[in-house]
PDB file of N, CA and C in Angstrom:
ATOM      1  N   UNK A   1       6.079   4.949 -19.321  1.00  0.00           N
ATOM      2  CA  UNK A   1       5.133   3.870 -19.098  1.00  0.00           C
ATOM      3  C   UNK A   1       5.817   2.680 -18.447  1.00  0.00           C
ATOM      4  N   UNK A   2       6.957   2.241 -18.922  1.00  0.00           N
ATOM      5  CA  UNK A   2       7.437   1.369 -18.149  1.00  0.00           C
ATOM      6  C   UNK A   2       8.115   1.389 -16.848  1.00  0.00           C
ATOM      7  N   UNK A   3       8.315   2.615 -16.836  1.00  0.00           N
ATOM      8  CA  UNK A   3       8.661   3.055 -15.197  1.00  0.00           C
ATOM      9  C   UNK A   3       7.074   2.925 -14.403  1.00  0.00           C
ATOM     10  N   UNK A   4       6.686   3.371 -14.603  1.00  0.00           N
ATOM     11  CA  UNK A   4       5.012   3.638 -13.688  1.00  0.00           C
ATOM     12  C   UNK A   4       4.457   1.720 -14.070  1.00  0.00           C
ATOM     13  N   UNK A   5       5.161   1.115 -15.189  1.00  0.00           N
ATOM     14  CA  UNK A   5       5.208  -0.161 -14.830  1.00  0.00           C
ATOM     15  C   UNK A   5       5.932  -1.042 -13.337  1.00  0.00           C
ATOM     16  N   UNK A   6       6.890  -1.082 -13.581  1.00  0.00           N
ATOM     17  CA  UNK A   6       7.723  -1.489 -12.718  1.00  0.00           C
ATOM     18  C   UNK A   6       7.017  -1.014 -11.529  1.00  0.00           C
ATOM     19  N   UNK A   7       6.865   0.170 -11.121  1.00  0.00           N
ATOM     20  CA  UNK A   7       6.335   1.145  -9.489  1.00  0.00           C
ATOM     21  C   UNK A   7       5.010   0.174  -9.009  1.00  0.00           C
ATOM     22  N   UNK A   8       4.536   0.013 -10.019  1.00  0.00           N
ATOM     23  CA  UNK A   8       2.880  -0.771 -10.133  1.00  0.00           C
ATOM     24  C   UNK A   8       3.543  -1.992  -9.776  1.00  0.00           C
ATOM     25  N   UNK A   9       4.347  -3.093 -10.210  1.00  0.00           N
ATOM     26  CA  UNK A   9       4.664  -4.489 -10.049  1.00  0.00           C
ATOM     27  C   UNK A   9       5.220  -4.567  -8.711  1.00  0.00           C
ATOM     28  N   UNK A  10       6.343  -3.344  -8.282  1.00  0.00           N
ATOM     29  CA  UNK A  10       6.859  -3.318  -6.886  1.00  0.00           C
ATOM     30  C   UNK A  10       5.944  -3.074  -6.154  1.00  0.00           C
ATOM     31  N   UNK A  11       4.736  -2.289  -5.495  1.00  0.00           N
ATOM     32  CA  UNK A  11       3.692  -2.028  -4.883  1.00  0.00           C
ATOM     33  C   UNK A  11       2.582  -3.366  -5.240  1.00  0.00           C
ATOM     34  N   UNK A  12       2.437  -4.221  -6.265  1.00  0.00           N
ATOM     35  CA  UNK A  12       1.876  -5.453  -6.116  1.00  0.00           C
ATOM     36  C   UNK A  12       2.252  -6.508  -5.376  1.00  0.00           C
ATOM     37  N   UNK A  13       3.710  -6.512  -5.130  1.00  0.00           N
ATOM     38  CA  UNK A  13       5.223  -7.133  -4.684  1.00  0.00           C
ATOM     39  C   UNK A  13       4.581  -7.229  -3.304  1.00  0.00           C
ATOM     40  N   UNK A  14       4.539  -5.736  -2.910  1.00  0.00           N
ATOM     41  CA  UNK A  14       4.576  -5.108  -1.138  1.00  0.00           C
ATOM     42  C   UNK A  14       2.846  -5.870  -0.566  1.00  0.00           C
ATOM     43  N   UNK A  15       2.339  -5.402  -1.968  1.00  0.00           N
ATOM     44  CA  UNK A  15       1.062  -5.750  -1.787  1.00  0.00           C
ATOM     45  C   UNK A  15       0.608  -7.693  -0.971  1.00  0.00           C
ATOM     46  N   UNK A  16       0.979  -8.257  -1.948  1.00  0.00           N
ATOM     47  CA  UNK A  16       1.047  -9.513  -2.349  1.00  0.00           C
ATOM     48  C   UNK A  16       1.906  -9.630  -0.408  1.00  0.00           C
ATOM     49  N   UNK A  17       3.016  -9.341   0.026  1.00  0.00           N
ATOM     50  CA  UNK A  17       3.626  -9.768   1.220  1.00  0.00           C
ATOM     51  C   UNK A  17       2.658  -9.325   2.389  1.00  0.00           C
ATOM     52  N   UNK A  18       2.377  -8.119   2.181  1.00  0.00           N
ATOM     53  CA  UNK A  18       1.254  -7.749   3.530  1.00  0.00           C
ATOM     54  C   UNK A  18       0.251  -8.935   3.237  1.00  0.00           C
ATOM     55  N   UNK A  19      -0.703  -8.990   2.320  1.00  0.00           N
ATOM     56  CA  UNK A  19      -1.475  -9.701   2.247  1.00  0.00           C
ATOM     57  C   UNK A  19      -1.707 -11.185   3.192  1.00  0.00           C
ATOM     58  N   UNK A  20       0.239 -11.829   2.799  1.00  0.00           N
ATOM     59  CA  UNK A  20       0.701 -13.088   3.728  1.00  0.00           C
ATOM     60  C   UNK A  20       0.777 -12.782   4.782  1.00  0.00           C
ATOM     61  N   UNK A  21       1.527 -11.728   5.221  1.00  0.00           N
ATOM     62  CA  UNK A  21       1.444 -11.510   6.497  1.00  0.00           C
ATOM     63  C   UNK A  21      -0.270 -10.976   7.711  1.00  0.00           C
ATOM     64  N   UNK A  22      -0.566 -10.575   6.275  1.00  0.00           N
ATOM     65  CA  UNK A  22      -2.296 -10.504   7.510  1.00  0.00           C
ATOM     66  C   UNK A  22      -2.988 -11.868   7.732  1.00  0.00           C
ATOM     67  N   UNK A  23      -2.547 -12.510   6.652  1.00  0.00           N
ATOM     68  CA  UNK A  23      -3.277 -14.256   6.701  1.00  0.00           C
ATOM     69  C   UNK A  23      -2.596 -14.924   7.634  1.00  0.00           C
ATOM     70  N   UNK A  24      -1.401 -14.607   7.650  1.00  0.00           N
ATOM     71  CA  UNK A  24      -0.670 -15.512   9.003  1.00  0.00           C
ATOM     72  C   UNK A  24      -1.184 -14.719  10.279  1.00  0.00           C
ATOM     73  N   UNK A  25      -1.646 -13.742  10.271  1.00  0.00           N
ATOM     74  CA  UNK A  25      -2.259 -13.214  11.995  1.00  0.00           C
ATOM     75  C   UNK A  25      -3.246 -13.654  11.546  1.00  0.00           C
ATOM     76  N   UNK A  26      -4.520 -13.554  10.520  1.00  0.00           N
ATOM     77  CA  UNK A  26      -6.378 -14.205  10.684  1.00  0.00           C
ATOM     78  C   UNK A  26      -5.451 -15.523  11.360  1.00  0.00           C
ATOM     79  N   UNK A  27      -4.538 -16.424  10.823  1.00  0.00           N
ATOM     80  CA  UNK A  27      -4.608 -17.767  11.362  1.00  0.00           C
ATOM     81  C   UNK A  27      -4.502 -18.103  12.654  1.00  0.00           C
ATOM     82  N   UNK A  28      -3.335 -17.007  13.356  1.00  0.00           N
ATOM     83  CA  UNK A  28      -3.165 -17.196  14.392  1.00  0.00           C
ATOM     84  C   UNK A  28      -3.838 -16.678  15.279  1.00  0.00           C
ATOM     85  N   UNK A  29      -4.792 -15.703  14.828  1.00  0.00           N
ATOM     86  CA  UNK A  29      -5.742 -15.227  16.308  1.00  0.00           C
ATOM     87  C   UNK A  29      -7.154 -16.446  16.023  1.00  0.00           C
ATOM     88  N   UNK A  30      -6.775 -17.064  15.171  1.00  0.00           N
ATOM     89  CA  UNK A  30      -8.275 -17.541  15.040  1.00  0.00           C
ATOM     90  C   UNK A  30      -7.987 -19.003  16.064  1.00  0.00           C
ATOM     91  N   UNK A  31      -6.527 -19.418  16.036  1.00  0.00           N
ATOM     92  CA  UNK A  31      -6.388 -20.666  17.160  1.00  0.00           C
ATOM     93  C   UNK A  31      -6.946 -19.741  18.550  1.00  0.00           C
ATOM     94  N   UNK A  32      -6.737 -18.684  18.729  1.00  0.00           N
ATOM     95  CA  UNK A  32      -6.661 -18.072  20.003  1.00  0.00           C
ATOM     96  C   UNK A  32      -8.190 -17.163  20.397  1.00  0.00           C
ATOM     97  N   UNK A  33      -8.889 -17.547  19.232  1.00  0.00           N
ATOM     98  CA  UNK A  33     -10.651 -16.676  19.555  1.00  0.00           C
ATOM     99  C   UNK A  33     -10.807 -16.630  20.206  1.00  0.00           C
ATOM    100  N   UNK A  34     -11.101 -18.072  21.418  1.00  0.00           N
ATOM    101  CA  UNK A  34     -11.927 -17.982  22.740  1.00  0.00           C
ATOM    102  C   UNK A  34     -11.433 -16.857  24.164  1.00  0.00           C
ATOM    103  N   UNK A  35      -9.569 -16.297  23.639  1.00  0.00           N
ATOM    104  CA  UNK A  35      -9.361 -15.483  24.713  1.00  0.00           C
ATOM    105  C   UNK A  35      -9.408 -13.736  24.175  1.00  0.00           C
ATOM    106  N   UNK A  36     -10.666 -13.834  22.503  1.00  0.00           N
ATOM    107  CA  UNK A  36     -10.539 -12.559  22.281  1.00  0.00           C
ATOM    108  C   UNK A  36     -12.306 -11.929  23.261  1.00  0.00           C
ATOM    109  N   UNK A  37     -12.070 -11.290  23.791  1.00  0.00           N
ATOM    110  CA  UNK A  37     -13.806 -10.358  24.120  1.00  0.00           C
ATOM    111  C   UNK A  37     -14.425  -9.596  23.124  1.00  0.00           C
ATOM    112  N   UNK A  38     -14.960 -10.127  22.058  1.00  0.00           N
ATOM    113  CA  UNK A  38     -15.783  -9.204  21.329  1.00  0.00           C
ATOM    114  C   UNK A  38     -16.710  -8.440  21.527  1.00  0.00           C
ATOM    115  N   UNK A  39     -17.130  -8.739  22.817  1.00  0.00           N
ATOM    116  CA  UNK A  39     -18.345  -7.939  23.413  1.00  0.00           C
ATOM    117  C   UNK A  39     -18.120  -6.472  23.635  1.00  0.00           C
ATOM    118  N   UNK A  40     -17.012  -6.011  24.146  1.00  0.00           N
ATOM    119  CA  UNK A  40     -16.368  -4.886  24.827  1.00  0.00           C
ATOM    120  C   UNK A  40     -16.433  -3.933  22.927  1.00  0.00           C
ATOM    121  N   UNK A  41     -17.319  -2.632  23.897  1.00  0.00           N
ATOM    122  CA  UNK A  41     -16.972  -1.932  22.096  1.00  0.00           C
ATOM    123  C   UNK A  41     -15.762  -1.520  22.163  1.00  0.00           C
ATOM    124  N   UNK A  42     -15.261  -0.868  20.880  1.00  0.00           N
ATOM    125  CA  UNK A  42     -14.198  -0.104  20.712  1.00  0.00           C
ATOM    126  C   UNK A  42     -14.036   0.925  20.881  1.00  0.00           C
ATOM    127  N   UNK A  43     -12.869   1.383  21.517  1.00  0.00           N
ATOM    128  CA  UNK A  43     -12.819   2.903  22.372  1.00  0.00           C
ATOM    129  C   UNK A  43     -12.053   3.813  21.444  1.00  0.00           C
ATOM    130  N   UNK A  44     -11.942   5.500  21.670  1.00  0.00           N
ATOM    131  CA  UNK A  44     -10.869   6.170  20.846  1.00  0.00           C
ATOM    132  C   UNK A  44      -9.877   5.833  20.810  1.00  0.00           C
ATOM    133  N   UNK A  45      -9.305   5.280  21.658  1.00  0.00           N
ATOM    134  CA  UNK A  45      -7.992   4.687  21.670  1.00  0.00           C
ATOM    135  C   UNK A  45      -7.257   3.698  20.472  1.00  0.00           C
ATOM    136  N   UNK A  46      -8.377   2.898  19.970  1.00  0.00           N
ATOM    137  CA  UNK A  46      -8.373   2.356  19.121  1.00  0.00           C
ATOM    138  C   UNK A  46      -8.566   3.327  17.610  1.00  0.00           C
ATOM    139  N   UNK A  47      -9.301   3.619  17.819  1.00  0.00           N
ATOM    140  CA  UNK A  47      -9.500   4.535  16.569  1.00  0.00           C
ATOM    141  C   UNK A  47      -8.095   5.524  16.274  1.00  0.00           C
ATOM    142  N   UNK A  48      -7.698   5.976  17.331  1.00  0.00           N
ATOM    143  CA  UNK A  48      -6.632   7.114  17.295  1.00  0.00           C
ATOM    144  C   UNK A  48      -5.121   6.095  17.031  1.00  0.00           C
ATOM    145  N   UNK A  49      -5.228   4.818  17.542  1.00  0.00           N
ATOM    146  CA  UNK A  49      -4.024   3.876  17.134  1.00  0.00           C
ATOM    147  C   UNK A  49      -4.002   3.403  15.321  1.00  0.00           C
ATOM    148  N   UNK A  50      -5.685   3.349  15.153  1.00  0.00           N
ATOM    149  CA  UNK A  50      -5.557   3.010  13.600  1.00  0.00           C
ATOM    150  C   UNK A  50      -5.194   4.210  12.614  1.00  0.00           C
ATOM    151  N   UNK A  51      -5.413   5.280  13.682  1.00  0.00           N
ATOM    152  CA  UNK A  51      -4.934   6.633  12.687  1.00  0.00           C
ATOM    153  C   UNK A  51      -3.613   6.464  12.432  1.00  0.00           C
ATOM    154  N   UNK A  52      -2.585   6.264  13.817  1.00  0.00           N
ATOM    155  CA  UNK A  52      -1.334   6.400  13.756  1.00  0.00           C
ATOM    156  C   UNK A  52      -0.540   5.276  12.912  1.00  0.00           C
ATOM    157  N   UNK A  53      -1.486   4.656  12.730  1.00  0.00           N
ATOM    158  CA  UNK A  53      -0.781   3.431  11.687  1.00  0.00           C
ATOM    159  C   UNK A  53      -1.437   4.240   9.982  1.00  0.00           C
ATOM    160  N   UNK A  54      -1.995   4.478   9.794  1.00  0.00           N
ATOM    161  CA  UNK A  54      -2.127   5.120   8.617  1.00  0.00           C
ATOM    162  C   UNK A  54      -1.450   6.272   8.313  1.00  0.00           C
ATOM    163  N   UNK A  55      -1.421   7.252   9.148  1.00  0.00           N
ATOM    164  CA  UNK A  55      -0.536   7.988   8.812  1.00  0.00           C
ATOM    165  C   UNK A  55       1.070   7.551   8.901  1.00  0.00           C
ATOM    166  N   UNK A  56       1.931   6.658   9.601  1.00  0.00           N
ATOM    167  CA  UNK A  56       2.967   5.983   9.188  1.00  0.00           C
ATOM    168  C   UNK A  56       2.931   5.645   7.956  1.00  0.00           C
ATOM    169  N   UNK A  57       1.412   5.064   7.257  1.00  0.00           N
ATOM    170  CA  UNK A  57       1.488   4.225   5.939  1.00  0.00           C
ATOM    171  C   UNK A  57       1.791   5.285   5.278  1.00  0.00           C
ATOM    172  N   UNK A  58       1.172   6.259   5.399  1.00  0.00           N
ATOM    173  CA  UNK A  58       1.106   7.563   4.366  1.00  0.00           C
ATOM    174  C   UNK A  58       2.978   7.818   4.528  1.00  0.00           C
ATOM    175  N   UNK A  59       3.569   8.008   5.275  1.00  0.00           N
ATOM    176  CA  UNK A  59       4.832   8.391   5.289  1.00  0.00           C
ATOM    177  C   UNK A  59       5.743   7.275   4.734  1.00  0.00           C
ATOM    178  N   UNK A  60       5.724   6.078   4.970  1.00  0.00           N
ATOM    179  CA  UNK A  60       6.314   5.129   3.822  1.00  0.00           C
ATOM    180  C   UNK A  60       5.520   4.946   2.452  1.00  0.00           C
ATOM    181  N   UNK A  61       4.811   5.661   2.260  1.00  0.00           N
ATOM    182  CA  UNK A  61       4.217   5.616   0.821  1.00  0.00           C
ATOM    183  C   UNK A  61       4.890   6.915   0.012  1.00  0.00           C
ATOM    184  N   UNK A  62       5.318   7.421   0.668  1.00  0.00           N
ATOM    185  CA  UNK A  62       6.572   9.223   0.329  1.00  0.00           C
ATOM    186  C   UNK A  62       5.226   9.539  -0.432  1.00  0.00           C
ATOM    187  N   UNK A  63       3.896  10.041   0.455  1.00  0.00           N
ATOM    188  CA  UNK A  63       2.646  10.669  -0.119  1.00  0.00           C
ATOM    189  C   UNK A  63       3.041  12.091  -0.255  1.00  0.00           C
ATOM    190  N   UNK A  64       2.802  12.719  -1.423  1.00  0.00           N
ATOM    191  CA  UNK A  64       3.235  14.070  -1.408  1.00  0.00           C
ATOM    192  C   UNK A  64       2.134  14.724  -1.999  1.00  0.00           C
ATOM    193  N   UNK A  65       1.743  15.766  -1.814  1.00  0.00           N
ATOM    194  CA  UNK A  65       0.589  17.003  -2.324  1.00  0.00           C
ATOM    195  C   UNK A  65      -0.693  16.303  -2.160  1.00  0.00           C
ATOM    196  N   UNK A  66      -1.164  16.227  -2.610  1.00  0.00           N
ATOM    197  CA  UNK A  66      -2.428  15.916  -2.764  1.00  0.00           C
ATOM    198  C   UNK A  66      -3.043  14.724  -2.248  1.00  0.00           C
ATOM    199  N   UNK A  67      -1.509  13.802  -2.527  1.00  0.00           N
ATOM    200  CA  UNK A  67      -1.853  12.504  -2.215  1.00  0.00           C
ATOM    201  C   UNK A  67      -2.239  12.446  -0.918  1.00  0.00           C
ATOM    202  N   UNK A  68      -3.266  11.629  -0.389  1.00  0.00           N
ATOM    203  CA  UNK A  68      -3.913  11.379   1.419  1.00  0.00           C
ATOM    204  C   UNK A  68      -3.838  12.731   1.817  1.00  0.00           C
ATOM    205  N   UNK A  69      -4.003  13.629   1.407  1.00  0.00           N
ATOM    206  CA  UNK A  69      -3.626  15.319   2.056  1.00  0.00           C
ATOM    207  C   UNK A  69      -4.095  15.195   2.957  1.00  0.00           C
ATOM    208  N   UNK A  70      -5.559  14.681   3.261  1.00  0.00           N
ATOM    209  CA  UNK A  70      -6.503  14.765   4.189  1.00  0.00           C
ATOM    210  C   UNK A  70      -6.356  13.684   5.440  1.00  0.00           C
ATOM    211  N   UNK A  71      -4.964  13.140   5.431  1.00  0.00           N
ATOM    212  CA  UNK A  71      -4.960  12.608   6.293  1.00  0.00           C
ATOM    213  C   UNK A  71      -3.953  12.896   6.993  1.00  0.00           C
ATOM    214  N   UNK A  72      -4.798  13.190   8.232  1.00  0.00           N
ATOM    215  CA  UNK A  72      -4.068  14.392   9.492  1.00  0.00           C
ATOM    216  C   UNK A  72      -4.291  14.225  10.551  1.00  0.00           C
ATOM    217  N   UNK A  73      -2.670  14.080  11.119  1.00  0.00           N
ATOM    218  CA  UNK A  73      -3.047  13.929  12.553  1.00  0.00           C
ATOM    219  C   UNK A  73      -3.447  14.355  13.669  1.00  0.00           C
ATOM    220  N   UNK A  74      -4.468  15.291  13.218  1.00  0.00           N
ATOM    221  CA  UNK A  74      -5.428  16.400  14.336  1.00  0.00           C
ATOM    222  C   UNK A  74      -6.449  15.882  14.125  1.00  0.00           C
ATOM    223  N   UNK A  75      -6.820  15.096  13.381  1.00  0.00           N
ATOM    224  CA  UNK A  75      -8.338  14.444  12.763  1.00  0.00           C
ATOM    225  C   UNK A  75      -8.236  12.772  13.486  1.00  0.00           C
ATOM    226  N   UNK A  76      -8.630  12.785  14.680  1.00  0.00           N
ATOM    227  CA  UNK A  76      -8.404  11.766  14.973  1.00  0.00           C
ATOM    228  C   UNK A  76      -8.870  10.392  14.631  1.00  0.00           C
ATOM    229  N   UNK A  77     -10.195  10.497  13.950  1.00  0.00           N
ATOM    230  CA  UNK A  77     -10.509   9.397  13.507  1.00  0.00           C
ATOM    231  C   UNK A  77     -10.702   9.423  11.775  1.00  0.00           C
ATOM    232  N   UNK A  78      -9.326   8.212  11.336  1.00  0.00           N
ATOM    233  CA  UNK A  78      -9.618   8.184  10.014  1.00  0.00           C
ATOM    234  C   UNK A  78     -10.379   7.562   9.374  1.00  0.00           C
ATOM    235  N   UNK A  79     -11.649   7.467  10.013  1.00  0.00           N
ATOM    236  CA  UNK A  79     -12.826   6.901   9.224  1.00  0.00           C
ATOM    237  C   UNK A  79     -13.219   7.955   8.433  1.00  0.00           C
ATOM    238  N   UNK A  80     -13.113   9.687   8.662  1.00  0.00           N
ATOM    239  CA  UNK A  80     -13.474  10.593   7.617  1.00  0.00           C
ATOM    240  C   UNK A  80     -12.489  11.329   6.676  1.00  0.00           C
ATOM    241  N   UNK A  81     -11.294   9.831   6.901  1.00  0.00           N
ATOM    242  CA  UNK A  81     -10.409  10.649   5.657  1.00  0.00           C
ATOM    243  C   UNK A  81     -10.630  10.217   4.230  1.00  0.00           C
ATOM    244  N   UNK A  82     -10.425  10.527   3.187  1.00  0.00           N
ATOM    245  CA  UNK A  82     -10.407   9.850   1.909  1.00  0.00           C
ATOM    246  C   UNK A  82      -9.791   8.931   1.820  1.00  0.00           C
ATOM    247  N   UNK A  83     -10.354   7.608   0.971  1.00  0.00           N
ATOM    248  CA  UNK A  83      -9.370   6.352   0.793  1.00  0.00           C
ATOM    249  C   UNK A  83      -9.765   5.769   1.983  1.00  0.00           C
ATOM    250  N   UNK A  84     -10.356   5.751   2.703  1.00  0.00           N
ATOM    251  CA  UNK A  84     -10.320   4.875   4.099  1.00  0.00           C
ATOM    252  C   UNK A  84     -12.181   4.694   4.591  1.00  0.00           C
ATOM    253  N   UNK A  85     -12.506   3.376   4.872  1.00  0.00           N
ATOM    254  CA  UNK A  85     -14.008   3.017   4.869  1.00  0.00           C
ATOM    255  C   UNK A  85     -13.776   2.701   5.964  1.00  0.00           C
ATOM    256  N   UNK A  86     -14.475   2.366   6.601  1.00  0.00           N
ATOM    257  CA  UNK A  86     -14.746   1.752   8.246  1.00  0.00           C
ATOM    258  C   UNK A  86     -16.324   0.810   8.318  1.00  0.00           C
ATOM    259  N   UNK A  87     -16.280   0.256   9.054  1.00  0.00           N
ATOM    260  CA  UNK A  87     -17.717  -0.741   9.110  1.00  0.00           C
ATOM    261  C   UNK A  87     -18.469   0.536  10.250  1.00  0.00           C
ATOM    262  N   UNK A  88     -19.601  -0.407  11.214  1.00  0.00           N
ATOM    263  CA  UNK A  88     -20.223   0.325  11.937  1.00  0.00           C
ATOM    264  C   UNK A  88     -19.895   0.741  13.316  1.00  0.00           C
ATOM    265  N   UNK A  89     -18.545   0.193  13.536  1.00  0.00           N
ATOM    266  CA  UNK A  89     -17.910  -0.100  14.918  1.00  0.00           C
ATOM    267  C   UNK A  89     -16.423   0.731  14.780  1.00  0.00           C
ATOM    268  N   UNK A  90     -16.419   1.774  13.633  1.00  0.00           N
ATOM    269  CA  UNK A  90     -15.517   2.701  13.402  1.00  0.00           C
ATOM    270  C   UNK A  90     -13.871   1.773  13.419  1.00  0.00           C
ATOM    271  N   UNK A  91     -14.465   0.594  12.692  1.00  0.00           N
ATOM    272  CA  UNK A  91     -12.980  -0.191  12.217  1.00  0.00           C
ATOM    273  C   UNK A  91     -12.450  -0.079  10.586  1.00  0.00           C
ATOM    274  N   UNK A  92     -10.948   0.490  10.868  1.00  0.00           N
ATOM    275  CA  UNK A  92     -10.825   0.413   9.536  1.00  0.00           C
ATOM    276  C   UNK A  92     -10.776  -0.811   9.079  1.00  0.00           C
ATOM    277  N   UNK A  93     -11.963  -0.704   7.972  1.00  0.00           N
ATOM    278  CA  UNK A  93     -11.839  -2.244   6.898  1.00  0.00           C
ATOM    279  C   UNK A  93     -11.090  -2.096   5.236  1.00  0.00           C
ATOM    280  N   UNK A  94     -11.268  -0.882   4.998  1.00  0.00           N
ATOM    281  CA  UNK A  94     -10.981  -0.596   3.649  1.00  0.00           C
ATOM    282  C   UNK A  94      -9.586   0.349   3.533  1.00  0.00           C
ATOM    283  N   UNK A  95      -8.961   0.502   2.400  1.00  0.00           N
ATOM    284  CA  UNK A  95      -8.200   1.267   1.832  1.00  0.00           C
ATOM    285  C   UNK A  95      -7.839   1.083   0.455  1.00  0.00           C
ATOM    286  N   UNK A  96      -8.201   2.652  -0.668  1.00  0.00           N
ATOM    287  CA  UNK A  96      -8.638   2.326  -1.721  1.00  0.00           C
ATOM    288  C   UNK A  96      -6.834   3.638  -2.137  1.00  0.00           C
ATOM    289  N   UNK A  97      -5.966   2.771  -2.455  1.00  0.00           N
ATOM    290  CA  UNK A  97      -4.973   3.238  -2.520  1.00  0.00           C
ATOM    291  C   UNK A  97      -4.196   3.023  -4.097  1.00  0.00           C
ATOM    292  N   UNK A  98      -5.152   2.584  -4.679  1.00  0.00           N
ATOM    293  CA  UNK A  98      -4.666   2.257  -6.387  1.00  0.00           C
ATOM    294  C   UNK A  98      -4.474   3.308  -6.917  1.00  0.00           C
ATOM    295  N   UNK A  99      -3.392   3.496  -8.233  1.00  0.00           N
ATOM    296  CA  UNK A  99      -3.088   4.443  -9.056  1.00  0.00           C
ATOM    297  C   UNK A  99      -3.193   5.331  -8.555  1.00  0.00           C
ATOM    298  N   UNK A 100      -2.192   5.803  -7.524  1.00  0.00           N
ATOM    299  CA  UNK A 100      -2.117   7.459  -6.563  1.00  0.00           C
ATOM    300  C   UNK A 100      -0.584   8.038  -7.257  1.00  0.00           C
ATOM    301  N   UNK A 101       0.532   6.498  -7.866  1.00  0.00           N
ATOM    302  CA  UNK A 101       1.798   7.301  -8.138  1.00  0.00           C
ATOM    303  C   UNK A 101       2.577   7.425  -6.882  1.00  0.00           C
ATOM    304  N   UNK A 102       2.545   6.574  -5.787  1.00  0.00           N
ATOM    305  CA  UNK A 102       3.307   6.591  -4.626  1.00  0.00           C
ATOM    306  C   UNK A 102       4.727   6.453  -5.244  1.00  0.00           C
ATOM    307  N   UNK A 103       5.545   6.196  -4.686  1.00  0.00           N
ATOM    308  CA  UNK A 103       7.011   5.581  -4.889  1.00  0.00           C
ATOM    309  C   UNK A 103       7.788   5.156  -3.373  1.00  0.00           C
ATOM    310  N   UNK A 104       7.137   5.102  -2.410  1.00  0.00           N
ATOM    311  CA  UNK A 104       7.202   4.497  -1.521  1.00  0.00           C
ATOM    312  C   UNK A 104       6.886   2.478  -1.352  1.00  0.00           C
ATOM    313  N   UNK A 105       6.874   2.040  -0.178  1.00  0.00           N
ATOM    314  CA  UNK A 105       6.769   1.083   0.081  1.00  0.00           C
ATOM    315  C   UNK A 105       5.484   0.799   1.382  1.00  0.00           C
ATOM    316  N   UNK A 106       5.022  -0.116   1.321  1.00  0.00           N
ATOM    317  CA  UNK A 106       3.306   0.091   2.116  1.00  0.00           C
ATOM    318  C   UNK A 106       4.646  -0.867   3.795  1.00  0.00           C
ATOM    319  N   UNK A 107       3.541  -0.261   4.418  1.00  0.00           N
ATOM    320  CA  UNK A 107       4.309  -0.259   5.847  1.00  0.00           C
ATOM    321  C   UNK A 107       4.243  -1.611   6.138  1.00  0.00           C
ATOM    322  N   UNK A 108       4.572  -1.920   7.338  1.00  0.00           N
ATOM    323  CA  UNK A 108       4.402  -3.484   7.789  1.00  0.00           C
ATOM    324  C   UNK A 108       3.569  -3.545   8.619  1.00  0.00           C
ATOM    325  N   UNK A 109       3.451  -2.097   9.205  1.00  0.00           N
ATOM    326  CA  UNK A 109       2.426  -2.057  10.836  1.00  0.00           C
ATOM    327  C   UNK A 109       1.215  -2.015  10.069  1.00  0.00           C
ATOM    328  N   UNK A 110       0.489  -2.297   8.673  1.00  0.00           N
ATOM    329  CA  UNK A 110      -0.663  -2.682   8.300  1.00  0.00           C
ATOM    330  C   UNK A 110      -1.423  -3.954   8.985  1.00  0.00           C
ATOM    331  N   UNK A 111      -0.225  -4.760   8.998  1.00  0.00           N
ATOM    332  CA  UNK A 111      -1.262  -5.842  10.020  1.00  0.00           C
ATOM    333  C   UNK A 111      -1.240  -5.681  11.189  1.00  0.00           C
ATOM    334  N   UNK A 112      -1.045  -4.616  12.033  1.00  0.00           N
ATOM    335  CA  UNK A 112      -1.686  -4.421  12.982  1.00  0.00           C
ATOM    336  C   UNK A 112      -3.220  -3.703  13.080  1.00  0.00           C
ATOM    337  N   UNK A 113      -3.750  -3.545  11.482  1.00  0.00           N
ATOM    338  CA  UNK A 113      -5.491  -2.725  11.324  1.00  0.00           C
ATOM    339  C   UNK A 113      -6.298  -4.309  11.565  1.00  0.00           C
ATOM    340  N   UNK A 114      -6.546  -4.768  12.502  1.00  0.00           N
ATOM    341  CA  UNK A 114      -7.362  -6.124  12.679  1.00  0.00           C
ATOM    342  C   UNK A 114      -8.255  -6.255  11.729  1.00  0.00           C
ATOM    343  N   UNK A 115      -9.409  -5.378  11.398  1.00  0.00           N
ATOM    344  CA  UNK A 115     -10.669  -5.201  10.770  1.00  0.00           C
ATOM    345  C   UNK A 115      -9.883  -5.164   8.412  1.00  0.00           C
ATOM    346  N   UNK A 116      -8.754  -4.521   8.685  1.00  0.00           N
ATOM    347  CA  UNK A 116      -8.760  -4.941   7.118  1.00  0.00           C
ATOM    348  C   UNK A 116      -9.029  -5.587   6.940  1.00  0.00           C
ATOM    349  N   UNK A 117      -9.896  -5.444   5.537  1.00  0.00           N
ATOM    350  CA  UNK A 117     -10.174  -6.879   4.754  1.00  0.00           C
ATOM    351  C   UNK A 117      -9.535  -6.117   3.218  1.00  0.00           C
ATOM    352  N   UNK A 118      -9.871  -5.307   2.867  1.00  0.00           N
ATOM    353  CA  UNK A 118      -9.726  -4.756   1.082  1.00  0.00           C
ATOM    354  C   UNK A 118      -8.387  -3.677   1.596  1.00  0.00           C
ATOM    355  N   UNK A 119      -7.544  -4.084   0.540  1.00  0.00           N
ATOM    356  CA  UNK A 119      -5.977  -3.153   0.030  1.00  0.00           C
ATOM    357  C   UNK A 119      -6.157  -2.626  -0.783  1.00  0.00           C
TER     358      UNK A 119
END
């Protein structure tokens, strides 16, 4: 118990730093809105870049068996993997990654998913 303590406090740790680090990009793209185009939809390209950042996450998370199984990089869009929500514009917003037993560390290229909002 106190090991699967500690794993839980270090992954709150990782948690807690991504978190700063996505608030310091909302801040800084938000000085810079007027040169973003929201109009333009989002292409596979995008979708297939948010894959490749999740599956990195999955590999610094040392996911093994079961864990994210379903997340594969022949499946190009991980809006239909488990653990992962998307809005209507096929952006990942969600990732429901609690009590899986990782022993890894959550990646840094998370703040590059623009649309996260929930860890």
């Amino acid at each position: 118990m106190l090991i699967s303590s500690r794993i839980d406090f270090f992954l709150f740790q990782d948690v807690v730093g991504i978190m700063e680090k996505l608030s310091e990009c909302i801040v800084q793209r938000g000085a810079n809105l007027h040169s973003i185009d929201v109009s333009s939809p989002r292409t596979s390209t995008s979708s297939t870049q948010e894959g490749n950042i999740l599956l990195e996450l999955r590999f610094t998370l040392n996911a093994v068996g079961n864990q994210l199984g379903d997340w594969n990089q022949d499946q190009v869009n991980p809006c239909i993997w488990n653990s992962v929500s998307c809005d209507n514009n096929q952006n990942v917003v969600t990732l429901t990654l609690a009590y899986m037993g990782f022993t890894g560390k959550l990646s840094s290229s998370l703040g590059e998913l623009k649309h996260l909002k929930v860890l």
